[in-house]
N, C-alpha and C. Protein backbone atom coordinates (compact mmCIF):
# COMPACT_ATOMS: atom_id res chain seq x y z
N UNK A 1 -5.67 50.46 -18.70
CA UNK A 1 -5.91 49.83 -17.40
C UNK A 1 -5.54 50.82 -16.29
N UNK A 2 -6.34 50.83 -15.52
CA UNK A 2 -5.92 51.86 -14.01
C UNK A 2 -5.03 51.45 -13.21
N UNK A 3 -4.68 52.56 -12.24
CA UNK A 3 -3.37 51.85 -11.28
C UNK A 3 -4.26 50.77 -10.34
N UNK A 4 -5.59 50.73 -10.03
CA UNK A 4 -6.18 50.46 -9.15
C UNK A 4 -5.98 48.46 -9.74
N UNK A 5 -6.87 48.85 -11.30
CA UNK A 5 -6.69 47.08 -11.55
C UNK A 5 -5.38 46.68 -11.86
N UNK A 6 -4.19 47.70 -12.28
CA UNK A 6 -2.90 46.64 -12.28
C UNK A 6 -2.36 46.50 -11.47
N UNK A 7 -3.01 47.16 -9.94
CA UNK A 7 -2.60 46.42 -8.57
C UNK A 7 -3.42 45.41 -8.16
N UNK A 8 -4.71 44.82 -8.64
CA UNK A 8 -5.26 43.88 -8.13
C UNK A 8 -4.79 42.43 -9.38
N UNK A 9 -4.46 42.80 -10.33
CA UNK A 9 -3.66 41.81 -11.09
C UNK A 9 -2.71 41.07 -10.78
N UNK A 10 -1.45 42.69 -10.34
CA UNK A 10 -0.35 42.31 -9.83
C UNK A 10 -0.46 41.10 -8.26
N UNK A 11 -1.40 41.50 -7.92
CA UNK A 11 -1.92 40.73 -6.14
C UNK A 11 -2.22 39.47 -6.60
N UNK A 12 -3.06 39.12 -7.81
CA UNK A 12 -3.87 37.87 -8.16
C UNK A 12 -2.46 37.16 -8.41
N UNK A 13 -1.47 37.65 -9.02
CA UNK A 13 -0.38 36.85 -9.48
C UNK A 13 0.54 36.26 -8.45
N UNK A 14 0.92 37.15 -7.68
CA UNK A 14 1.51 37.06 -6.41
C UNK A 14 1.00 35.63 -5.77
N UNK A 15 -0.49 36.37 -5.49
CA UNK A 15 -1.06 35.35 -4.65
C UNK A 15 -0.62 33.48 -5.45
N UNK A 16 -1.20 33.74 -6.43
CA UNK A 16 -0.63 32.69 -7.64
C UNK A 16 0.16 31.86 -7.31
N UNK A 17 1.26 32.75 -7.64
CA UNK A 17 2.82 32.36 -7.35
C UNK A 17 3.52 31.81 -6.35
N UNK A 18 2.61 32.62 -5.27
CA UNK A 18 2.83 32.02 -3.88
C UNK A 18 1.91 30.47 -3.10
N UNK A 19 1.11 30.36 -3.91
CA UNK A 19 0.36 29.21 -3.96
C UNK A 19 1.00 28.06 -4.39
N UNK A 20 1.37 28.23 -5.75
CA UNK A 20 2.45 27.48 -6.92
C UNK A 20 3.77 27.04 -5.74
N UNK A 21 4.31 27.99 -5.08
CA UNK A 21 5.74 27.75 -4.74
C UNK A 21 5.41 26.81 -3.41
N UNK A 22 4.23 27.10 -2.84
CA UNK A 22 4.24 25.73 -1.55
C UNK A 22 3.76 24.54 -1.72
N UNK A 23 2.71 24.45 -3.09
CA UNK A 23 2.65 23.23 -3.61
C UNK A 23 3.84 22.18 -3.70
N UNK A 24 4.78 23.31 -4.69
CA UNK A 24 5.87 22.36 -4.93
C UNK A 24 6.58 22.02 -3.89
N UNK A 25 6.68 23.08 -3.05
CA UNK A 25 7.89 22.59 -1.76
C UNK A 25 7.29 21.26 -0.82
N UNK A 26 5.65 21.15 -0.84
CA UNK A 26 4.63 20.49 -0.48
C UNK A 26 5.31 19.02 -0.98
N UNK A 27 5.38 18.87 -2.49
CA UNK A 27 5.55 17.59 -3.06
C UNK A 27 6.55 17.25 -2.98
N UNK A 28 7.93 18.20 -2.97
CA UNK A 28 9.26 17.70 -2.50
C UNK A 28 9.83 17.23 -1.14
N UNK A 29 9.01 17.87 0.15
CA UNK A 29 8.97 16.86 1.24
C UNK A 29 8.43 15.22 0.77
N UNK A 30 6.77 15.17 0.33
CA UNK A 30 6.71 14.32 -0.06
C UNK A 30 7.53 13.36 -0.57
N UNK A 31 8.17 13.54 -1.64
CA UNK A 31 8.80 12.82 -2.11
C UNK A 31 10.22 12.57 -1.75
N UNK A 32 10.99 13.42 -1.23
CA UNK A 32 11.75 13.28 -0.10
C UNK A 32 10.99 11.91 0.98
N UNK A 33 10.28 11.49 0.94
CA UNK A 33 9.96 11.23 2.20
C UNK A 33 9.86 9.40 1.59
N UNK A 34 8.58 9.68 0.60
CA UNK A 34 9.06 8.23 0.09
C UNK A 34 10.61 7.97 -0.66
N UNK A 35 11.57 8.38 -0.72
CA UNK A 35 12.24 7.74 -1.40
C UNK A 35 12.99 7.20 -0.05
N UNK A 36 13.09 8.04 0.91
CA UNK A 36 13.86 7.60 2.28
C UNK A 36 12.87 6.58 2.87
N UNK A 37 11.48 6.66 2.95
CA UNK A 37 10.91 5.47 3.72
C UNK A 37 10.99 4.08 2.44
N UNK A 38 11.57 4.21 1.63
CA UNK A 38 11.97 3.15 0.29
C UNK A 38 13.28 2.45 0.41
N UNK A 39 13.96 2.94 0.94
CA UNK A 39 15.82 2.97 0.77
C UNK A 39 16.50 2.46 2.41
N UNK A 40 15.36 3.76 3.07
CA UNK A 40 16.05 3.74 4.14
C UNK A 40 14.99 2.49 5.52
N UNK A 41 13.52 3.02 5.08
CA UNK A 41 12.69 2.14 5.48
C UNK A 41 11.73 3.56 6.95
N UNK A 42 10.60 3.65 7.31
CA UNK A 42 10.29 4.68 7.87
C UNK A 42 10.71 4.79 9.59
N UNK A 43 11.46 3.29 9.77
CA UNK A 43 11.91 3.44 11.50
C UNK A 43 13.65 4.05 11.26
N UNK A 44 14.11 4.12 9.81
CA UNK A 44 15.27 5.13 10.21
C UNK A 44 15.37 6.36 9.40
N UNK A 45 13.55 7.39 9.06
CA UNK A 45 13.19 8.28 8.72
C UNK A 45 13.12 9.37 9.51
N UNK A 46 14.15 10.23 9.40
CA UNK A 46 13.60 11.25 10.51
C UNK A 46 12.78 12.87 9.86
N UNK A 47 12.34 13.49 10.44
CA UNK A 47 12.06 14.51 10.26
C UNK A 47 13.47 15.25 9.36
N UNK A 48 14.41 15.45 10.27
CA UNK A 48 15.77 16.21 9.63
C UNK A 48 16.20 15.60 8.25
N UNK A 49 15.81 14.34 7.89
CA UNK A 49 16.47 13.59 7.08
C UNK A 49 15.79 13.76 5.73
N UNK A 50 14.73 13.78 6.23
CA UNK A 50 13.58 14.74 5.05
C UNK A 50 13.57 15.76 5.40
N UNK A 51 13.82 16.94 5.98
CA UNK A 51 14.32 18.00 6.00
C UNK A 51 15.26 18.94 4.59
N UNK A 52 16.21 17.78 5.54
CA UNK A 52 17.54 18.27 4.20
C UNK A 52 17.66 17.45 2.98
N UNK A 53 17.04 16.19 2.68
CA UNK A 53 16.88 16.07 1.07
C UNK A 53 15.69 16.40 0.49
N UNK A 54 14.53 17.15 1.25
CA UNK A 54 13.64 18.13 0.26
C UNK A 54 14.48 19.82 0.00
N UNK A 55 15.38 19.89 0.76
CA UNK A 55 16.56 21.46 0.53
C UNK A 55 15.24 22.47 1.44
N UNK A 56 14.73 21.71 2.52
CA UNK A 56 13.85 23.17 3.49
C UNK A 56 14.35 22.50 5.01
N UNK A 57 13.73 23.15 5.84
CA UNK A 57 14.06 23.47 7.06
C UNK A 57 12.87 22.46 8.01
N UNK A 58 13.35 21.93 8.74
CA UNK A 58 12.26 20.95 9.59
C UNK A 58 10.66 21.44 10.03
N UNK A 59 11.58 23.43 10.00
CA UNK A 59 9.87 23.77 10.73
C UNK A 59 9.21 24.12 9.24
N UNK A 60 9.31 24.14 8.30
CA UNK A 60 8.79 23.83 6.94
C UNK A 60 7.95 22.51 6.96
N UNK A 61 8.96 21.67 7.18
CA UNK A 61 8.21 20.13 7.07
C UNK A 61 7.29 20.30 7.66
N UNK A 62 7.13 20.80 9.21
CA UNK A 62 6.03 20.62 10.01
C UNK A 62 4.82 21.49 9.91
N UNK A 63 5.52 22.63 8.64
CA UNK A 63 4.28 23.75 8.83
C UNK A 63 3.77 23.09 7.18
N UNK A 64 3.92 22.29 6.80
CA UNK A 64 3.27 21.67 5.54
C UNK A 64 2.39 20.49 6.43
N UNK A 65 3.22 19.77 7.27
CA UNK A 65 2.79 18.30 7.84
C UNK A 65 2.75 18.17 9.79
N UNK A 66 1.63 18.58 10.01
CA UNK A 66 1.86 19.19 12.03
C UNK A 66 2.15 18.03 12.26
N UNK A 67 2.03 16.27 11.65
CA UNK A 67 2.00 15.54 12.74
C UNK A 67 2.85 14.48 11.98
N UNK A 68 3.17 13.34 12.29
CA UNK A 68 3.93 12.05 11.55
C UNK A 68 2.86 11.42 11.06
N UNK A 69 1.60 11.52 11.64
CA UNK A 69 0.52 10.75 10.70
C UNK A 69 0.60 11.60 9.39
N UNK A 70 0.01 12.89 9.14
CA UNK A 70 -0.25 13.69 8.05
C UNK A 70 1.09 13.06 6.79
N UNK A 71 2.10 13.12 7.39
CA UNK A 71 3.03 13.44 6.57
C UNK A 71 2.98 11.74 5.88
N UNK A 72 2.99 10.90 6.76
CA UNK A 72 2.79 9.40 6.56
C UNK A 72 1.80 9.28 5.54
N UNK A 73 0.28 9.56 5.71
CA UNK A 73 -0.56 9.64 4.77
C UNK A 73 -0.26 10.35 3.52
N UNK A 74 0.48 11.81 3.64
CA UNK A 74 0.40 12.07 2.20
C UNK A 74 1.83 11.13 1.45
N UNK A 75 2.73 10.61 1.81
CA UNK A 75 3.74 9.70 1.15
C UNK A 75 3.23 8.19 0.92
N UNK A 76 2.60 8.04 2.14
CA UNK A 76 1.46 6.94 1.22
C UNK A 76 0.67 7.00 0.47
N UNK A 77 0.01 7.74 0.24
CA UNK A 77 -1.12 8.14 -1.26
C UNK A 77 -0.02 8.08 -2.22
N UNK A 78 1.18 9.17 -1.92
CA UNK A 78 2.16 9.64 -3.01
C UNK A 78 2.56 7.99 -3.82
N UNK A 79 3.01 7.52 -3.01
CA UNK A 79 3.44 6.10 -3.66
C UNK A 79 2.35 5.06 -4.01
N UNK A 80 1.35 5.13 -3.52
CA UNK A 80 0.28 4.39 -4.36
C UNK A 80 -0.25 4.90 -5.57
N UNK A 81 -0.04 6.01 -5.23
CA UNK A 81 -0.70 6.31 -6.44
C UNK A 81 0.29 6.40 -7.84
N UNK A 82 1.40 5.47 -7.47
CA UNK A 82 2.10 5.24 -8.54
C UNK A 82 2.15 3.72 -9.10
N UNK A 83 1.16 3.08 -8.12
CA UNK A 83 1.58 1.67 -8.21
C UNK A 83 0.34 1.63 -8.69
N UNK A 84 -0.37 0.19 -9.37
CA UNK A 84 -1.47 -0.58 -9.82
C UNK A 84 -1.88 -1.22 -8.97
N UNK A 85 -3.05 -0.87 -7.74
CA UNK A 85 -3.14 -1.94 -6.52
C UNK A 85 -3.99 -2.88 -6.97
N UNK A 86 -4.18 -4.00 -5.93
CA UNK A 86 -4.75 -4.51 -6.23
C UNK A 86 -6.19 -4.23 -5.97
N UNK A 87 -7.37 -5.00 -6.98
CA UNK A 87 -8.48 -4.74 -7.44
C UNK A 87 -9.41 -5.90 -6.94
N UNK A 88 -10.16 -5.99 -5.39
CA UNK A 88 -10.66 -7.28 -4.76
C UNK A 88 -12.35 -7.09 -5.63
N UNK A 89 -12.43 -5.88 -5.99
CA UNK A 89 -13.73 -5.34 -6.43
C UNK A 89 -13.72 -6.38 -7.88
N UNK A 90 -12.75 -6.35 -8.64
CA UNK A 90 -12.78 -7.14 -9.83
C UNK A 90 -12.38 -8.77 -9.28
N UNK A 91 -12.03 -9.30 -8.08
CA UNK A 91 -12.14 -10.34 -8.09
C UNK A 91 -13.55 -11.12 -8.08
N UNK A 92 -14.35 -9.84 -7.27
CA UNK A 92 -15.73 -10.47 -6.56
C UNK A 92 -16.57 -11.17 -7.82
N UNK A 93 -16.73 -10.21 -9.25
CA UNK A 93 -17.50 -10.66 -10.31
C UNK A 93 -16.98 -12.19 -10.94
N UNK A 94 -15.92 -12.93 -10.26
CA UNK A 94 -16.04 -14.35 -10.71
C UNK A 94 -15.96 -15.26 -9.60
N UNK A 95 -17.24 -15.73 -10.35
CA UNK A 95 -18.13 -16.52 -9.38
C UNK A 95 -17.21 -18.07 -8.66
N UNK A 96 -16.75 -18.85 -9.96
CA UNK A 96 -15.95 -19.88 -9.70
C UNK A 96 -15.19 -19.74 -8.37
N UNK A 97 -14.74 -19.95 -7.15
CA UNK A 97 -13.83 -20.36 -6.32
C UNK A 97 -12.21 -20.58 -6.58
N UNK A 98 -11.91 -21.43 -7.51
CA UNK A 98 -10.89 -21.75 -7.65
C UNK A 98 -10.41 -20.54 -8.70
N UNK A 99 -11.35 -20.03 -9.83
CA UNK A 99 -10.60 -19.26 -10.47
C UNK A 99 -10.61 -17.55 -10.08
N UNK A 100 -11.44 -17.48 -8.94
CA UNK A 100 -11.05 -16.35 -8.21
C UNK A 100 -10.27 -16.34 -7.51
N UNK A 101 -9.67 -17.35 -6.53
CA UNK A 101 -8.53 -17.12 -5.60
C UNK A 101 -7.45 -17.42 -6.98
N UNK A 102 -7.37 -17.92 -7.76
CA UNK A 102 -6.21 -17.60 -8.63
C UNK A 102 -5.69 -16.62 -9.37
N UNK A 103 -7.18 -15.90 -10.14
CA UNK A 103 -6.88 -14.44 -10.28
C UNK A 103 -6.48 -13.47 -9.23
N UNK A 104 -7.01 -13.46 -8.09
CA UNK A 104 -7.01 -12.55 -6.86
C UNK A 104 -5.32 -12.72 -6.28
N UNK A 105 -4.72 -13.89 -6.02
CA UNK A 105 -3.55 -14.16 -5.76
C UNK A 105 -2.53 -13.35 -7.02
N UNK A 106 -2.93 -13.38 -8.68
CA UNK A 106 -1.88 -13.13 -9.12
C UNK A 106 -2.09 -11.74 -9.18
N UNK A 107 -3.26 -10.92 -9.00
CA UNK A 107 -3.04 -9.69 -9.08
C UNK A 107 -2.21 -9.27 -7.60
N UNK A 108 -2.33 -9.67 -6.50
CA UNK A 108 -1.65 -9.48 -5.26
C UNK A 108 0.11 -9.87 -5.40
N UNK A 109 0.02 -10.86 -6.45
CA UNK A 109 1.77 -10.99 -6.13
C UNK A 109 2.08 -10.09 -7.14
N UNK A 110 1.51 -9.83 -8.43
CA UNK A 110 1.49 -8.75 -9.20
C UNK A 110 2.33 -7.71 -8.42
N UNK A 111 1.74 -6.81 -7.45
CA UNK A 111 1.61 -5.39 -6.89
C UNK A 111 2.74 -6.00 -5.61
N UNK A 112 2.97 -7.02 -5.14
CA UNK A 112 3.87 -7.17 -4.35
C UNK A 112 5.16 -7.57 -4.86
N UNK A 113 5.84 -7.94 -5.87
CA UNK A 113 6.92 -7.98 -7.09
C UNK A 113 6.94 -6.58 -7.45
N UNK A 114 5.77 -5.35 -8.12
CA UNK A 114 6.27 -3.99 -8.45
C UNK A 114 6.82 -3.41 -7.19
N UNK A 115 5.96 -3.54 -6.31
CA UNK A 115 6.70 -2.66 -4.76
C UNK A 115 7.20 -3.35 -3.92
N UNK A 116 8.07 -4.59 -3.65
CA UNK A 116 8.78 -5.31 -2.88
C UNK A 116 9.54 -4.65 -2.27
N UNK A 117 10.82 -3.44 -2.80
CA UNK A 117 11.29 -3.01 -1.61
C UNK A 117 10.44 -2.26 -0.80
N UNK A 118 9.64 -1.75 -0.71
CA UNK A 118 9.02 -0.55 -0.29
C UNK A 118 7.82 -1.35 1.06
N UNK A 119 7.28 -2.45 0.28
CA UNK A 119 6.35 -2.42 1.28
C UNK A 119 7.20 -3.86 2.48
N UNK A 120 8.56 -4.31 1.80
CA UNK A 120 9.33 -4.88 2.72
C UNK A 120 9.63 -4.25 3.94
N UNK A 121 10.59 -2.82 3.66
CA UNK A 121 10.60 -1.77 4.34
C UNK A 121 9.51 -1.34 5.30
N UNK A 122 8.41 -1.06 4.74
CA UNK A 122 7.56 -0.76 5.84
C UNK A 122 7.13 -2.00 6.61
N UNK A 123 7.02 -3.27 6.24
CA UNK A 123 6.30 -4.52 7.40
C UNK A 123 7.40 -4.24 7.91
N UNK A 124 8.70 -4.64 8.11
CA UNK A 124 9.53 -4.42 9.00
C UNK A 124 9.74 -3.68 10.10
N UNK A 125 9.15 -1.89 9.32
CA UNK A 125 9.23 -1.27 10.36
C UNK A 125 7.80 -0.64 10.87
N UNK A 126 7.14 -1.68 11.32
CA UNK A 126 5.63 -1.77 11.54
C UNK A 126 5.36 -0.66 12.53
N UNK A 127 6.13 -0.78 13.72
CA UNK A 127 6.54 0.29 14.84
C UNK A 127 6.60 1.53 14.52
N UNK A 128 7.10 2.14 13.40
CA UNK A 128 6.75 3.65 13.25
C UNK A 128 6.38 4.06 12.14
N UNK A 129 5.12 2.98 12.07
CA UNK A 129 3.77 3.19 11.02
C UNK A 129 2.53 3.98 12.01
N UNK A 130 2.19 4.89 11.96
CA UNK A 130 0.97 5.40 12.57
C UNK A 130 -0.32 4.46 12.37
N UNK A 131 -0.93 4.95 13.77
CA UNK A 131 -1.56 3.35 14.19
C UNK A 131 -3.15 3.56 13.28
N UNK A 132 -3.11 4.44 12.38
CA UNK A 132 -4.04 4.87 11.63
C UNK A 132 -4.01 3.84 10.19
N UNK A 133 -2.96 4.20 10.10
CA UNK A 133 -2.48 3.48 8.49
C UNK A 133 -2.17 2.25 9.10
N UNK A 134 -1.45 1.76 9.86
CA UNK A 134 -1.45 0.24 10.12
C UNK A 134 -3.28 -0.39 10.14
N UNK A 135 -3.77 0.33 10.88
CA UNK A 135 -5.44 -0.48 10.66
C UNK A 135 -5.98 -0.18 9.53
N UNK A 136 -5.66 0.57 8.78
CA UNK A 136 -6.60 0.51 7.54
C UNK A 136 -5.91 -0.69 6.06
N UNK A 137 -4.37 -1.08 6.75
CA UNK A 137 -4.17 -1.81 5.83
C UNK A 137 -4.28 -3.24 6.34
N UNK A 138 -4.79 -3.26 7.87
CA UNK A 138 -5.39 -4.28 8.38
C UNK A 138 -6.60 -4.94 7.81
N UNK A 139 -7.43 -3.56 7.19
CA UNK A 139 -8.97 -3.88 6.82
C UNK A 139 -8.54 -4.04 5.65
N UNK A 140 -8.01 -3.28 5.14
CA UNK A 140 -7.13 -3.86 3.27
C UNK A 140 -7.34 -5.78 3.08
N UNK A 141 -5.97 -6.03 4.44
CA UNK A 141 -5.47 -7.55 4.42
C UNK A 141 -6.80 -8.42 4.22
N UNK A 142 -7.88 -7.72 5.58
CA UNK A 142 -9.07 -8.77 5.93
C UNK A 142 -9.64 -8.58 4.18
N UNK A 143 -10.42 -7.88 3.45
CA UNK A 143 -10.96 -7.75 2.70
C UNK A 143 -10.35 -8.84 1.89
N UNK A 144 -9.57 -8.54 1.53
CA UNK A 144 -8.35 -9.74 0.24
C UNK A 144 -9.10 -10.92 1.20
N UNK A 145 -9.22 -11.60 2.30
CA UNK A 145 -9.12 -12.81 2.39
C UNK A 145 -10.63 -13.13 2.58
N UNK A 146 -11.77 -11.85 2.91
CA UNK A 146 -12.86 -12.73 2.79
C UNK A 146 -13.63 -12.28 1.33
N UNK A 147 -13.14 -11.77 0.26
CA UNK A 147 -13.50 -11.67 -1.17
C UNK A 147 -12.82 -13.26 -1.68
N UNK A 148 -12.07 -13.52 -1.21
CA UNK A 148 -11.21 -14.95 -1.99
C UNK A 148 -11.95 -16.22 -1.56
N UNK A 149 -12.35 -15.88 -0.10
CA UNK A 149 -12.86 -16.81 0.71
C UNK A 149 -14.59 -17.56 0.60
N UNK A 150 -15.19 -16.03 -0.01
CA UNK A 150 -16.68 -16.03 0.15
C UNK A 150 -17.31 -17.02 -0.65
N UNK A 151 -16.58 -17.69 -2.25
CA UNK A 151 -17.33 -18.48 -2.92
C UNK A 151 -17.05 -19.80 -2.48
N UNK A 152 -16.11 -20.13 -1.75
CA UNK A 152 -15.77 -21.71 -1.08
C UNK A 152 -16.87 -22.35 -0.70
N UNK A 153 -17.17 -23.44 -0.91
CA UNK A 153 -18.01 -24.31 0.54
C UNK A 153 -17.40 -24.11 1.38
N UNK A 154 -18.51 -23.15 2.54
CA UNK A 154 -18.21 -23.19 4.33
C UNK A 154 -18.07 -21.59 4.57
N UNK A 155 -17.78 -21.42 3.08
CA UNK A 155 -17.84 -19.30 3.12
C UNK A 155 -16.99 -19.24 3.64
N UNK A 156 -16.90 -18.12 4.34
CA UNK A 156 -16.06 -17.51 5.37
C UNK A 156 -16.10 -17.69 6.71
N UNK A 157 -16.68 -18.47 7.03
CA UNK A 157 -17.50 -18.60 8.79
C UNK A 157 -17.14 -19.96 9.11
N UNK A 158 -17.75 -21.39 8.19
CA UNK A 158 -17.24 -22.47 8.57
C UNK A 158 -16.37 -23.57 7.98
N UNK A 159 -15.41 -22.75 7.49
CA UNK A 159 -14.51 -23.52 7.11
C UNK A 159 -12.63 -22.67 7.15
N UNK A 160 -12.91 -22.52 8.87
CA UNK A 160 -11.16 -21.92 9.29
C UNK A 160 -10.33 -22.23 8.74
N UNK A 161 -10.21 -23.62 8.73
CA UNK A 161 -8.72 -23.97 7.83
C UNK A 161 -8.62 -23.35 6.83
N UNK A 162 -9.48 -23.89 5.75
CA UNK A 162 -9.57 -23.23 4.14
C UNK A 162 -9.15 -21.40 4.39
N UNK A 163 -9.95 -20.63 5.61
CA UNK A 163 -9.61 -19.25 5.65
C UNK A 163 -8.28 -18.86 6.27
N UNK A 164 -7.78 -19.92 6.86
CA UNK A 164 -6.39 -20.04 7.12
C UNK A 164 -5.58 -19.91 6.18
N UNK A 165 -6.04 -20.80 4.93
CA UNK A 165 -4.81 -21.18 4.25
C UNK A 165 -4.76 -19.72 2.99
N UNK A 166 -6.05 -19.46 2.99
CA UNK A 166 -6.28 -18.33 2.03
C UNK A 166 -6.00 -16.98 2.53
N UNK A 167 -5.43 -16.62 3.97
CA UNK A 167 -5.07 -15.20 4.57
C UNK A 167 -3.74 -15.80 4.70
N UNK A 168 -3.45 -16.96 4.72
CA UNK A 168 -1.70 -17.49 4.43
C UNK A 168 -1.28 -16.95 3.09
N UNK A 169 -2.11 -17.00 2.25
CA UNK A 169 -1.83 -16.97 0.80
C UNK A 169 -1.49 -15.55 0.22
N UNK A 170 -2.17 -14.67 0.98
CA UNK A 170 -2.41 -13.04 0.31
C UNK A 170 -1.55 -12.88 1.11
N UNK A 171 -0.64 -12.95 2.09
CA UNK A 171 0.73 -12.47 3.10
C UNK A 171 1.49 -12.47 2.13
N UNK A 172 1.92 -11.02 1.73
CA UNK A 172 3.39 -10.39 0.94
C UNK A 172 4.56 -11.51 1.89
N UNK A 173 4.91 -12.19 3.25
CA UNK A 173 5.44 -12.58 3.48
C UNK A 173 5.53 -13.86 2.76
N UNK A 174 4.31 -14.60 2.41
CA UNK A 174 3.90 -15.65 1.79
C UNK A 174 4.82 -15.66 0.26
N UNK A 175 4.42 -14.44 -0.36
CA UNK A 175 4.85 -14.14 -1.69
C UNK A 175 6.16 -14.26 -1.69
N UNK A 176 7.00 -13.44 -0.76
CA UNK A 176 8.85 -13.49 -0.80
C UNK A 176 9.06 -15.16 -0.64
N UNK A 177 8.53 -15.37 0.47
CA UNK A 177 9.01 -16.59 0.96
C UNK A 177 9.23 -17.65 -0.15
N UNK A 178 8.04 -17.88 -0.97
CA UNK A 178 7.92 -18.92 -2.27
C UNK A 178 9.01 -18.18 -3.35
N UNK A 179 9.02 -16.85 -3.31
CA UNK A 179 9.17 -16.32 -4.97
C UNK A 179 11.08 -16.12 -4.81
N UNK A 180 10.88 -15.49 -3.54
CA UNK A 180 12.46 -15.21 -3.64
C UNK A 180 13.06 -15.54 -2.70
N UNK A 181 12.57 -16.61 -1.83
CA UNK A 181 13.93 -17.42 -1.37
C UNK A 181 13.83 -18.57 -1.58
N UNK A 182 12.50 -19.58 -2.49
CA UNK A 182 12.03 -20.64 -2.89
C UNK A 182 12.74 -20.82 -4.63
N UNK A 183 12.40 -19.21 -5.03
CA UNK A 183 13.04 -19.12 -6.46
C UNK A 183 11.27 -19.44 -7.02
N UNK A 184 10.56 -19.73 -7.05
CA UNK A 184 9.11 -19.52 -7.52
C UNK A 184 8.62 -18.82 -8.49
N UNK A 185 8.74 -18.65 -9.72
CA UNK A 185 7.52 -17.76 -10.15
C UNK A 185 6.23 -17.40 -9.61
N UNK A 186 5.97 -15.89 -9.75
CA UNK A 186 4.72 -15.98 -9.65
C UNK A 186 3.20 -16.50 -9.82
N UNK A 187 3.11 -17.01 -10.97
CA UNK A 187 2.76 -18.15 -11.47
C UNK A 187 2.75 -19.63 -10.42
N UNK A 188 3.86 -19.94 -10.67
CA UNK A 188 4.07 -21.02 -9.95
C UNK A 188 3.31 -21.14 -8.21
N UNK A 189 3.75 -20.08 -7.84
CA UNK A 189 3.24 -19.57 -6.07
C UNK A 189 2.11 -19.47 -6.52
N UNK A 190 1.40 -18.89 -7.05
CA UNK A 190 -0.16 -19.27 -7.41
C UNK A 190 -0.88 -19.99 -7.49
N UNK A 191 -0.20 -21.11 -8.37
CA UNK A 191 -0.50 -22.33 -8.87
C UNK A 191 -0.40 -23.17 -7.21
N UNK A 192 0.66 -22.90 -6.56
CA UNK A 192 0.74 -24.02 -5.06
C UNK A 192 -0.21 -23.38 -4.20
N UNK A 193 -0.52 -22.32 -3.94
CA UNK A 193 -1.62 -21.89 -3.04
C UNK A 193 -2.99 -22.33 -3.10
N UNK A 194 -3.35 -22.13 -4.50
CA UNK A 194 -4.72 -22.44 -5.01
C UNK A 194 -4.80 -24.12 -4.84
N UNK A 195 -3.70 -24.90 -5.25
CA UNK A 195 -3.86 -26.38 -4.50
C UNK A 195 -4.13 -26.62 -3.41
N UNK A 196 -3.36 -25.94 -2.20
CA UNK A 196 -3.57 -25.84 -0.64
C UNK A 196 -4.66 -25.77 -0.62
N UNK A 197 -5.35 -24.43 -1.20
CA UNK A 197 -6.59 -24.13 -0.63
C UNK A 197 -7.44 -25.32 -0.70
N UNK A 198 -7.65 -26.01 -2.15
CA UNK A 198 -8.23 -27.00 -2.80
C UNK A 198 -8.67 -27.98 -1.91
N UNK A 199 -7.08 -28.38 -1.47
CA UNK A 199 -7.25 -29.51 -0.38
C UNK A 199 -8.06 -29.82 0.76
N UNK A 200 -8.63 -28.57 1.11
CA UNK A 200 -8.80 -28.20 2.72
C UNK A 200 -10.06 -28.65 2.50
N UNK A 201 -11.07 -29.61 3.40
CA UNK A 201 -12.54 -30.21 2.89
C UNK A 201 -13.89 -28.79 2.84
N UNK A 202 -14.71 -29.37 3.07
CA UNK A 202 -16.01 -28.08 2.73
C UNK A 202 -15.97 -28.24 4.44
N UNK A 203 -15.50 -28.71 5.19
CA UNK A 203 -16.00 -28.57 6.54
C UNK A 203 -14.79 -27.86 7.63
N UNK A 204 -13.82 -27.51 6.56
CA UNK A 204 -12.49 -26.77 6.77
C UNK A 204 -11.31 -27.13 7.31
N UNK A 205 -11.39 -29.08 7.62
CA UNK A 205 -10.18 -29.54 7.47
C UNK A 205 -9.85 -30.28 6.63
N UNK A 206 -8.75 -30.35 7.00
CA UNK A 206 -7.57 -30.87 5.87
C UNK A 206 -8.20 -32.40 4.84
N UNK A 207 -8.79 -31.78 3.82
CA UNK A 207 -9.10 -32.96 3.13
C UNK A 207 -8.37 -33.81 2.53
């Protein structure tokens, strides 16, 4: 081999290496970041605080992440993509009413029982959620309630109550409230929602 290609080897490796080493420092902010927006919650997350439990320097953080959105988005992917979300796409293929908002509810309290502290933490601290990710889990919320909603008599359009009681139902607040300060199984909170809904007439009040 010539000096010429075991200097362009030596460069390919380098380059390599040096690729390799900001990845990782990349994923250890990350994860630095969810375990503090987990524990600590993201309104008492600071830059410094993920700073010094990824072991780098703030202008690191910022030369991986320029803004609080960026960094927000990649610790949100990071943590979803550890969780099983929920699946409104597999609710849509059953047709029944009653046994779609029952499946659809238990896969939602499902994913809200695995991540309870985490996404407690963040409704709380709604305020220093970037106003990016707060609306897209706005369109998240709406979706859950008009996939649950769509096979009812009255659809989604004329029958408010019934869509009342069914965007009552998919609220993670909904879920604590029954499961863990009611004492509820999941199951059980399922089982009382899908009655509510039941009740409500085809013309969307209270039947």
């Amino acid at each position: 081999m010539g000096e010429q290609q075991r200097s362009l080897k030596s460069r390919g490796y380098e380059m390599r290496k040096r690729a390799e080493d900001v990845d990782r420092t990349r994923q250890r902010i990350v994860e630095a970041a969810v375990h503090l927006h987990g524990t600590a919650g993201p309104g008492s997350t600071s830059i410094a605080a993920i700073a010094e439990r990824a072991g780098v320097t703030r202008m690191t953080v910022y030369r991986h992440f320029p803004d609080e959105t960026a960094l927000f988005e990649a610790c949100s992917g990071h943590w979803m993509s550890r969780q099983q979300p929920p699946r409104p796409d597999q609710w849509r293929t059953i047709e029944d009413p009653v046994e779609r908002l029952t499946a659809g509810l238990a896969d939602l309290y499902r994913f809200y029982r695995a991540g309870e502290q985490m996404l407690a933490l963040v409704i709380r601290d709604q305020h220093a959620v970037p106003e990016s990710i707060r609306r897209a889990r706005e369109a998240m919320a709406e979706q859950y309630v008009e996939v649950l909603a769509e096979p009812w008599p009255g659809g989604t359009d004329r029958a408010p109550v019934r869509r009342a009681v069914i965007g009552h139902a998919t609220a993670f607040s909904t879920w604590r409230s029954l499961c863990r300060e009611q004492g509820l199984s999941d199951r059980e909170a399922v089982e009382v929602m899908v009655t509510l809904a039941g009740v409500v007439g085809a013309d969307g009040s209270a039947g």
